[in-house]
C-alpha atoms as a PDB file:
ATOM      1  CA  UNK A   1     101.745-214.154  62.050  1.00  0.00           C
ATOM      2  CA  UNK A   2     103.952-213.724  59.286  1.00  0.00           C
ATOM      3  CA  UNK A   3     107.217-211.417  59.175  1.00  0.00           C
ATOM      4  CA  UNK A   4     105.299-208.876  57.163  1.00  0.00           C
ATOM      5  CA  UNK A   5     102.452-208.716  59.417  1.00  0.00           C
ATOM      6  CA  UNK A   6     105.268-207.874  62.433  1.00  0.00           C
ATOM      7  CA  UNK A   7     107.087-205.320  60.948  1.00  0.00           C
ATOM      8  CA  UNK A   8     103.780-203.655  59.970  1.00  0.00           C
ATOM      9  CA  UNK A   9     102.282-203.830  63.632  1.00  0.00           C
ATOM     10  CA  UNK A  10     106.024-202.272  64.819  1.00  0.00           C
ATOM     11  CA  UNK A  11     105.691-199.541  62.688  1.00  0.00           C
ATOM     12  CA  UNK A  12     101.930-198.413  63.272  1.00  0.00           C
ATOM     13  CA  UNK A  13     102.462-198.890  67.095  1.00  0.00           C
ATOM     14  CA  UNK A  14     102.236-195.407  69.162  1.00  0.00           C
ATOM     15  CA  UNK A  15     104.509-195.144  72.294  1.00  0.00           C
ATOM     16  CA  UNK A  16     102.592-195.688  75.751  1.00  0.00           C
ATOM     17  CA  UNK A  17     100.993-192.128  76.750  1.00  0.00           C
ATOM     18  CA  UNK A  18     100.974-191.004  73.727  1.00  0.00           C
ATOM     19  CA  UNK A  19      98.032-187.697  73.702  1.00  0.00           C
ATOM     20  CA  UNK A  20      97.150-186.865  69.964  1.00  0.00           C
ATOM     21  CA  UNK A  21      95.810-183.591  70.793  1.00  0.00           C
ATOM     22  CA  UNK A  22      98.357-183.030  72.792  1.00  0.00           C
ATOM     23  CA  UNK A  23     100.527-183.382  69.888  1.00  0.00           C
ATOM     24  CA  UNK A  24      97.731-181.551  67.329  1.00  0.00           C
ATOM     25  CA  UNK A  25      97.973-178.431  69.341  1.00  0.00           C
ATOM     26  CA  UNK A  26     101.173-178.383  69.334  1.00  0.00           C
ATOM     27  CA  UNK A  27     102.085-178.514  65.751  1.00  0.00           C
ATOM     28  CA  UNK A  28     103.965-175.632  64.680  1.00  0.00           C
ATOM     29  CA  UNK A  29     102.296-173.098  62.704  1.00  0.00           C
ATOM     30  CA  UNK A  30     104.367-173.497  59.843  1.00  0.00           C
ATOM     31  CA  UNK A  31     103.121-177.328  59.390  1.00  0.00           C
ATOM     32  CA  UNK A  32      99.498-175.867  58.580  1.00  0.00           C
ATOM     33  CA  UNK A  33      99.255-174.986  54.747  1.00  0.00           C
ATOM     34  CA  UNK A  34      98.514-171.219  54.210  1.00  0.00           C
ATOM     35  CA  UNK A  35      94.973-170.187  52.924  1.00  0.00           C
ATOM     36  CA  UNK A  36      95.345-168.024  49.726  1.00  0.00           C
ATOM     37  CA  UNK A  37      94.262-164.541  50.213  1.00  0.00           C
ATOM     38  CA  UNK A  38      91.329-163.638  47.440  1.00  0.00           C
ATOM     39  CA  UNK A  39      92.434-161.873  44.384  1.00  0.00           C
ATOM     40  CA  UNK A  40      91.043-158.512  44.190  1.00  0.00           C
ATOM     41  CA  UNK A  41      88.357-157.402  41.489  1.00  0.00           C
ATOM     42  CA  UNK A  42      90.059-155.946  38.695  1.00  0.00           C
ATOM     43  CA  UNK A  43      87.428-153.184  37.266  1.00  0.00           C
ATOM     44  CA  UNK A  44      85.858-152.869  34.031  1.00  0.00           C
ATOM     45  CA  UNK A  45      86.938-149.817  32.389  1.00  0.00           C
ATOM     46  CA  UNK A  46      83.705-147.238  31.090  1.00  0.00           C
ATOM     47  CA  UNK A  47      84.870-147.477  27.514  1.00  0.00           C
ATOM     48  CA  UNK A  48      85.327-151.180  27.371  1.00  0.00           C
ATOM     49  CA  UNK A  49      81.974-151.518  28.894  1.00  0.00           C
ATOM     50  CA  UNK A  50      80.349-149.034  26.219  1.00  0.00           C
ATOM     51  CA  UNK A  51      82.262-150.833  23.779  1.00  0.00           C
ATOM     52  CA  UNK A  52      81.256-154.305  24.505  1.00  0.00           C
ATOM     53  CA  UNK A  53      77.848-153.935  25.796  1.00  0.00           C
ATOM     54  CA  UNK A  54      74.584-153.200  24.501  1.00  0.00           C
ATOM     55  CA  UNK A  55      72.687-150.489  26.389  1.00  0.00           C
ATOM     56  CA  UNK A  56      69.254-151.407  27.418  1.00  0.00           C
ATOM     57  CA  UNK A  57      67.353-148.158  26.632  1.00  0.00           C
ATOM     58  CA  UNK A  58      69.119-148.695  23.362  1.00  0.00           C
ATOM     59  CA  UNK A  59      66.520-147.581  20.128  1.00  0.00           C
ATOM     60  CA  UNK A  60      68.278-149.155  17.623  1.00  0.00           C
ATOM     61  CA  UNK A  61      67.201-153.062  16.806  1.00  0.00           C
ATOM     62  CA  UNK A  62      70.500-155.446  15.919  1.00  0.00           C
ATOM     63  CA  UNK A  63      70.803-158.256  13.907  1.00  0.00           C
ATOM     64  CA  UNK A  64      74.186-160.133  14.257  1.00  0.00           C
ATOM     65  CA  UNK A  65      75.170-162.457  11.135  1.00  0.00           C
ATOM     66  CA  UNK A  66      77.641-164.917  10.277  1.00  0.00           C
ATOM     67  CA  UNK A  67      78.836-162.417   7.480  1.00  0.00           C
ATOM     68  CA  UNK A  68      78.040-159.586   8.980  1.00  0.00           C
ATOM     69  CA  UNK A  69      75.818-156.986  11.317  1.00  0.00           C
ATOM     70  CA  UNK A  70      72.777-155.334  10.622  1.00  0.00           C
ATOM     71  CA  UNK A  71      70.731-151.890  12.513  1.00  0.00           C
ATOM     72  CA  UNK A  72      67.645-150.885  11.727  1.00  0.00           C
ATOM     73  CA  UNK A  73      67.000-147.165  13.319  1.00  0.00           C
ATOM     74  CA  UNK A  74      62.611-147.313  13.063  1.00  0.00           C
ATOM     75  CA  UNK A  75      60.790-144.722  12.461  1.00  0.00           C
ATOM     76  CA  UNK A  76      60.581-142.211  15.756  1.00  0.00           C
ATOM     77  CA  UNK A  77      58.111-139.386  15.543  1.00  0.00           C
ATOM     78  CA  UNK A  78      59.079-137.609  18.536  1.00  0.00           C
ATOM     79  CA  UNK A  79      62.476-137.664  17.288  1.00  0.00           C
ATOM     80  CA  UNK A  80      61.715-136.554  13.547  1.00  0.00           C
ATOM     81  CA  UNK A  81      59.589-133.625  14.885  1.00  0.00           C
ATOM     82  CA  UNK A  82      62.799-132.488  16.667  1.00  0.00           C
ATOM     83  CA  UNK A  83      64.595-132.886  13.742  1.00  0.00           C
ATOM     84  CA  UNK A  84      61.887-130.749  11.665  1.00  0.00           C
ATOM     85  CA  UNK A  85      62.204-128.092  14.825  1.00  0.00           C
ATOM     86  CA  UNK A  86      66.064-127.082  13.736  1.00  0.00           C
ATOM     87  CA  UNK A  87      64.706-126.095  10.512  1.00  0.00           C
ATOM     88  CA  UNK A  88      61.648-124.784  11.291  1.00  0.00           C
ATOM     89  CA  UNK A  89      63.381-122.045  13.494  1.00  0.00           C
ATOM     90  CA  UNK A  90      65.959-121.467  10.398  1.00  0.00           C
ATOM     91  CA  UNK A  91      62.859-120.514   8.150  1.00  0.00           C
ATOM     92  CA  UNK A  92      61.400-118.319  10.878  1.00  0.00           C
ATOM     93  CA  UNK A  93      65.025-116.640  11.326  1.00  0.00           C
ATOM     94  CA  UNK A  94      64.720-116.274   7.070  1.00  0.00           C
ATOM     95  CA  UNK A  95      61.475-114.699   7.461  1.00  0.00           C
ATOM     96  CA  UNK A  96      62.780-112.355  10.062  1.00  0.00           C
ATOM     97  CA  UNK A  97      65.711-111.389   7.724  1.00  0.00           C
ATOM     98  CA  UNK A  98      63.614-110.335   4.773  1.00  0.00           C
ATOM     99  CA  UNK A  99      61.460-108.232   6.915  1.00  0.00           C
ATOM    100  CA  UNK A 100      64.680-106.529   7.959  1.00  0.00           C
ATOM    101  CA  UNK A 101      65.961-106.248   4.280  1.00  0.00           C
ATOM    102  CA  UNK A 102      62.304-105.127   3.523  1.00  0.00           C
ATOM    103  CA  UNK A 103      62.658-102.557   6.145  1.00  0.00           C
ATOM    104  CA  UNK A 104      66.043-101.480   4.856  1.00  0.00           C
ATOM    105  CA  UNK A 105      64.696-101.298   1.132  1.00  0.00           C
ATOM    106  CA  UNK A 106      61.817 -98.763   2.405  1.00  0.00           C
ATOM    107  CA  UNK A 107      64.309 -96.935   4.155  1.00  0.00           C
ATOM    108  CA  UNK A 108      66.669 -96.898   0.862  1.00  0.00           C
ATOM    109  CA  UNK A 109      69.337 -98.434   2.481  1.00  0.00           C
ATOM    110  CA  UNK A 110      71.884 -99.642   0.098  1.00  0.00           C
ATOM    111  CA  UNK A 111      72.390-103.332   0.430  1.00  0.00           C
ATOM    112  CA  UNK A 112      75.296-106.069  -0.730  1.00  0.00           C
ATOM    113  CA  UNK A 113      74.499-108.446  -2.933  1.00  0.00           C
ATOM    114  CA  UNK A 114      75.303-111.096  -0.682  1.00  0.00           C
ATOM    115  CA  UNK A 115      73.064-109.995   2.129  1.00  0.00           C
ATOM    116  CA  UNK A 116      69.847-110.882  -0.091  1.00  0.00           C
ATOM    117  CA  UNK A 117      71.162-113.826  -1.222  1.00  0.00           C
ATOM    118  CA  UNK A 118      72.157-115.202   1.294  1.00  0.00           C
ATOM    119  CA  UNK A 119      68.767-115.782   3.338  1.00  0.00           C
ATOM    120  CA  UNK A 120      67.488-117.118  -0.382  1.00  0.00           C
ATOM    121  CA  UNK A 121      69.525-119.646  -0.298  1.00  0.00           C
ATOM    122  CA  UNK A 122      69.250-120.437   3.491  1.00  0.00           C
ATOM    123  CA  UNK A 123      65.852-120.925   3.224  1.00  0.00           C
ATOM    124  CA  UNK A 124      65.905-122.873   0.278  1.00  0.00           C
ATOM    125  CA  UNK A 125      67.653-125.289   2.161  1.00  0.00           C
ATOM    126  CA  UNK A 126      65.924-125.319   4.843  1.00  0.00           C
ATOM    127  CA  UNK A 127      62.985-125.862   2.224  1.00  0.00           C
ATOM    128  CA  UNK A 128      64.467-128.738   1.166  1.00  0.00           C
ATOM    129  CA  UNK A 129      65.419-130.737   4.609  1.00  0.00           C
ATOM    130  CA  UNK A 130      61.618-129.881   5.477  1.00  0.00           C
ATOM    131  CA  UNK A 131      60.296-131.909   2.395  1.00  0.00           C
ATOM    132  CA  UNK A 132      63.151-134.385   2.935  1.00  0.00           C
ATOM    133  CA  UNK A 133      61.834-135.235   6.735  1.00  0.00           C
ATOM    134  CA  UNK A 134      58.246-135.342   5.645  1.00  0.00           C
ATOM    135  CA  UNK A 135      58.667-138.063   2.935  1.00  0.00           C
ATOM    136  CA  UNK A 136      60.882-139.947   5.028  1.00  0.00           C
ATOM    137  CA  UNK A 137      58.095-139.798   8.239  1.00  0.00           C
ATOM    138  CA  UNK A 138      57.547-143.774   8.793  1.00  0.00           C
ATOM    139  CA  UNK A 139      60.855-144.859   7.333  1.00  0.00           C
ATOM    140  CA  UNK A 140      63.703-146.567   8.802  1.00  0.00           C
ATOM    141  CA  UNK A 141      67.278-146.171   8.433  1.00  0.00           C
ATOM    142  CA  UNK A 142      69.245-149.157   7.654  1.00  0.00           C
ATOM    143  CA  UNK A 143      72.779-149.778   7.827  1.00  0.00           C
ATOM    144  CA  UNK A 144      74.686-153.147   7.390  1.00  0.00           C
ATOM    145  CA  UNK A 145      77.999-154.753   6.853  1.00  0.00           C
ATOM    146  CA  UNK A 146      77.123-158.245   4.787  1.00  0.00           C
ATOM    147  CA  UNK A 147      80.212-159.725   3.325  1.00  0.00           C
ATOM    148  CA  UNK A 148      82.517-157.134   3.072  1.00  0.00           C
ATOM    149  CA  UNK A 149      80.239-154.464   1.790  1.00  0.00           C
ATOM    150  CA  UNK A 150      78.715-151.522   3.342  1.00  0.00           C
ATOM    151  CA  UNK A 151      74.821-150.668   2.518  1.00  0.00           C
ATOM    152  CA  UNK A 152      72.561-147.777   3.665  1.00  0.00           C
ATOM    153  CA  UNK A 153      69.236-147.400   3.055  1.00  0.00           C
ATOM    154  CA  UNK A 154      67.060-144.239   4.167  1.00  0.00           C
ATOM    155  CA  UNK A 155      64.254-142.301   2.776  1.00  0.00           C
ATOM    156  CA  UNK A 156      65.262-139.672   0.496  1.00  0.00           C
ATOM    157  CA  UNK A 157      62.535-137.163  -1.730  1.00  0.00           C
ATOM    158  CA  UNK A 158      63.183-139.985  -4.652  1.00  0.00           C
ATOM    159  CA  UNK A 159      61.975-142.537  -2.013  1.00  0.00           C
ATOM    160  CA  UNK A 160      63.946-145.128  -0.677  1.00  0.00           C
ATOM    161  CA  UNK A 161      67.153-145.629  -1.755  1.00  0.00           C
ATOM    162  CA  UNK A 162      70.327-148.084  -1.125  1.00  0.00           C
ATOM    163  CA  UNK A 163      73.950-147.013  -1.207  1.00  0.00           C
ATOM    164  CA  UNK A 164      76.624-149.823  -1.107  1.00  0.00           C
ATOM    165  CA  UNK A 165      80.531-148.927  -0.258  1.00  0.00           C
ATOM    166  CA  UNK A 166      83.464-152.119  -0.024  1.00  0.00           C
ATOM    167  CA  UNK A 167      84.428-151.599   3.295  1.00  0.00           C
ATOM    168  CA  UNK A 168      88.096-151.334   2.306  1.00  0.00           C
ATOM    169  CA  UNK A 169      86.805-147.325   1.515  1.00  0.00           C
ATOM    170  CA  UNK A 170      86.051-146.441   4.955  1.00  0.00           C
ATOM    171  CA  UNK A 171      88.692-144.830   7.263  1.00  0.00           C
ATOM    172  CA  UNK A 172      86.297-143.969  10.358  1.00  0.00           C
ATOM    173  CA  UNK A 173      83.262-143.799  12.315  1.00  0.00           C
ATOM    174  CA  UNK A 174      82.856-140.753  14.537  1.00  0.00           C
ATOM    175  CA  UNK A 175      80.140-140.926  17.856  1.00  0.00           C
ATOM    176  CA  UNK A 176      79.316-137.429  18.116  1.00  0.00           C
ATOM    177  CA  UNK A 177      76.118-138.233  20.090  1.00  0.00           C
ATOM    178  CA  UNK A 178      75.251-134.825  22.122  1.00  0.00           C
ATOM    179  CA  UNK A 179      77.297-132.348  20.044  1.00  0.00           C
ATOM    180  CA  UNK A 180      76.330-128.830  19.802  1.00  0.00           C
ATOM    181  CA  UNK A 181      76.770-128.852  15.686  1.00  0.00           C
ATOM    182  CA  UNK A 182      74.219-130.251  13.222  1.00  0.00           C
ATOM    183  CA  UNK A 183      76.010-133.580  13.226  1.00  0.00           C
ATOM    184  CA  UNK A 184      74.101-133.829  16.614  1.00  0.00           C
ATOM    185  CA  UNK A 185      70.958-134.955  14.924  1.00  0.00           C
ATOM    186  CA  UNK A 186      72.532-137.847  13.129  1.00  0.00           C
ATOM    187  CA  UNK A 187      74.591-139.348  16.357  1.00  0.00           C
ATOM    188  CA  UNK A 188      77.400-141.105  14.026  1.00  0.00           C
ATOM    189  CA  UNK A 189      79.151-140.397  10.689  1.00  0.00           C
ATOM    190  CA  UNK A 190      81.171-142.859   8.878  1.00  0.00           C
ATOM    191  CA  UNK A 191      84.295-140.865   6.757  1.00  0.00           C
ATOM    192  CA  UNK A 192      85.553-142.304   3.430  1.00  0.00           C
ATOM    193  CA  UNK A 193      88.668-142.139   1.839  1.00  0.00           C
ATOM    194  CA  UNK A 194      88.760-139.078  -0.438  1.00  0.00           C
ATOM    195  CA  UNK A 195      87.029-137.161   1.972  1.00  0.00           C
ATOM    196  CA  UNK A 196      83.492-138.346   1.500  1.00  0.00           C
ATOM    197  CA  UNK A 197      81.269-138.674   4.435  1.00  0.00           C
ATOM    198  CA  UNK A 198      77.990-139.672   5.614  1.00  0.00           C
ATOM    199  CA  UNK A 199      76.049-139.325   8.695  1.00  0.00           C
ATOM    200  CA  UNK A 200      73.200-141.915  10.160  1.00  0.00           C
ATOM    201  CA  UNK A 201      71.161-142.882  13.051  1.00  0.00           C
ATOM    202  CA  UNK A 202      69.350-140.626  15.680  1.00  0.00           C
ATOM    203  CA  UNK A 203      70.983-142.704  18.927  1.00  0.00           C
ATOM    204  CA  UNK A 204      69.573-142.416  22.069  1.00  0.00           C
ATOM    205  CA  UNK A 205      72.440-142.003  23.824  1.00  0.00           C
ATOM    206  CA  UNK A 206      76.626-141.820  23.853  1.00  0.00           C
ATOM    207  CA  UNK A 207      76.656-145.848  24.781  1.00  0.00           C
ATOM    208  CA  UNK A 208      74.540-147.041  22.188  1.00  0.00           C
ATOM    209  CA  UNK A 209      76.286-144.788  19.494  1.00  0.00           C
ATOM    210  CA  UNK A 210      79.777-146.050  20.831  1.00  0.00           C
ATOM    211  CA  UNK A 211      78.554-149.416  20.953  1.00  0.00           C
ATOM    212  CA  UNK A 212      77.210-149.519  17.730  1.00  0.00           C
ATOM    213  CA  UNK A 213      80.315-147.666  15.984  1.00  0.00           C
ATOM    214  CA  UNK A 214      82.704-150.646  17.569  1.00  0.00           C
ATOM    215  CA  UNK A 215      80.136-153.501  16.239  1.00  0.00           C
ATOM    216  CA  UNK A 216      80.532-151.932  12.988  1.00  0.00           C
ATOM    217  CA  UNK A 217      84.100-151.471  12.946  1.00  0.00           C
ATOM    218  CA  UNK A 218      84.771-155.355  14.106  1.00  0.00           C
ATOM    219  CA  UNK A 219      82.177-155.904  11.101  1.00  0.00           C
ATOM    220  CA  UNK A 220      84.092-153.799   8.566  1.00  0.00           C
ATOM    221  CA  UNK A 221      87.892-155.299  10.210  1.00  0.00           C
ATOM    222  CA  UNK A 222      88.837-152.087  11.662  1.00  0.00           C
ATOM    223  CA  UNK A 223      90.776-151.132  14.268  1.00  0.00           C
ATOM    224  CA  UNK A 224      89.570-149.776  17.685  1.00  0.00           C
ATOM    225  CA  UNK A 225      91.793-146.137  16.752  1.00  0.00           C
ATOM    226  CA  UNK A 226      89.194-146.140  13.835  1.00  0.00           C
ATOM    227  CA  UNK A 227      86.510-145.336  16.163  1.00  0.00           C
ATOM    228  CA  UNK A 228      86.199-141.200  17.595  1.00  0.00           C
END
């Protein structure tokens, strides 16, 4: 046995009556490393999770790009005859009014000006969004972002038509997805600067309008304020 080997033996050696158990058990508590207690879940905010995630009863189809984003709103019947409704009941509230003013005439009631034109021109609008819904029935809306420019294309009584923007024009998108106004029918409107606006897609809900307005505006380098 060499020196080595001795000192090694002396210092693994355990006293006589020595009970490791014993001496387990007896351990102080301190000795034994604590167990970390789980973090808690931190929750996902509702906006962040209508901003970040698709819905899945969303309508509109998505096409992500390296320079850019692309929705396509197809062609929804159901939808477009409840877009035809609005104005349908407008030309039946026209017809209403001239049968009053007829009424009034027959009496000799003096009338303003204003009072017979106005229903003219009423229902010459509403005229003209009937014809405009009718040529566009089968035709999608299509909006993009492809390289810094801004494109829609949607039916119009011409036909199909294309307008392009450099996204350096825009100053917001709006969600107004359930609003009482007329803006209602076309869920989000992007505003120019200069005033100009424009107003596009039928969405099926808040979510898929919000998510689609915060897609575009990472598209077009906006910031999240951008988005109302």
């Amino acid at each position: 046995m060499t020196l080595l080997d001795a000192l090694g033996d002396e210092d693994d050696a355990l006293p006589p009556g020595f009970d490791a158990r014993a001496a387990t058990a007896a351990a102080p508590a301190a000795m034994v490393p604590p167990v970390a207690a789980p973090l808690p879940a931190v929750p996902v905010l509702a906006i962040d999770y209508e901003r970040a995630v698709q819905p899945p009863e969303a309508r509109i189809v998505w096409e992500s790009h390296p320079d850019g984003e692309t929705f396509t709103d197809p062609f929804s019947a159901w939808r477009t005859l409840l877009g035809l409704g609005q104005w349908v009941l407008l030309v039946v509230f026209m017809l209403f009014q001239v049968a009053l003013f007829h009424f009034q005439v027959r009496r000799e009631v003096t009338l303003h000006p204003l009072a017979v034109l106005a229903p003219c021109v009423l229902g010459g609008w509403c005229i003209f969004r009937i014809a405009c819904e009718l040529v566009g029935w089968g035709k999608p809306w299509i909006v993009s972002v492809r390289a810094g420019v801004l494109s829609l294309t949607r039916p119009t009584i011409a036909g199909m038509r294309t307008w392009e923007w450099p996204v350096g024009k825009v100053k917001q998108i709006d969600v107004a997805t359930g609003s009482s106004t007329q803006h209602a029918l076309r869920g989000l409107r992007i505003r120019f600067h200069g005033g100009r606006r424009i107003s596009f897609f039928r969405c099926k809900s808040r979510h898929e309008g919000v998510w689609i307005a915060h897609r575009l505006a990472a598209a077009m380098d906006l910031p999240e304020s951008a988005v109302h």
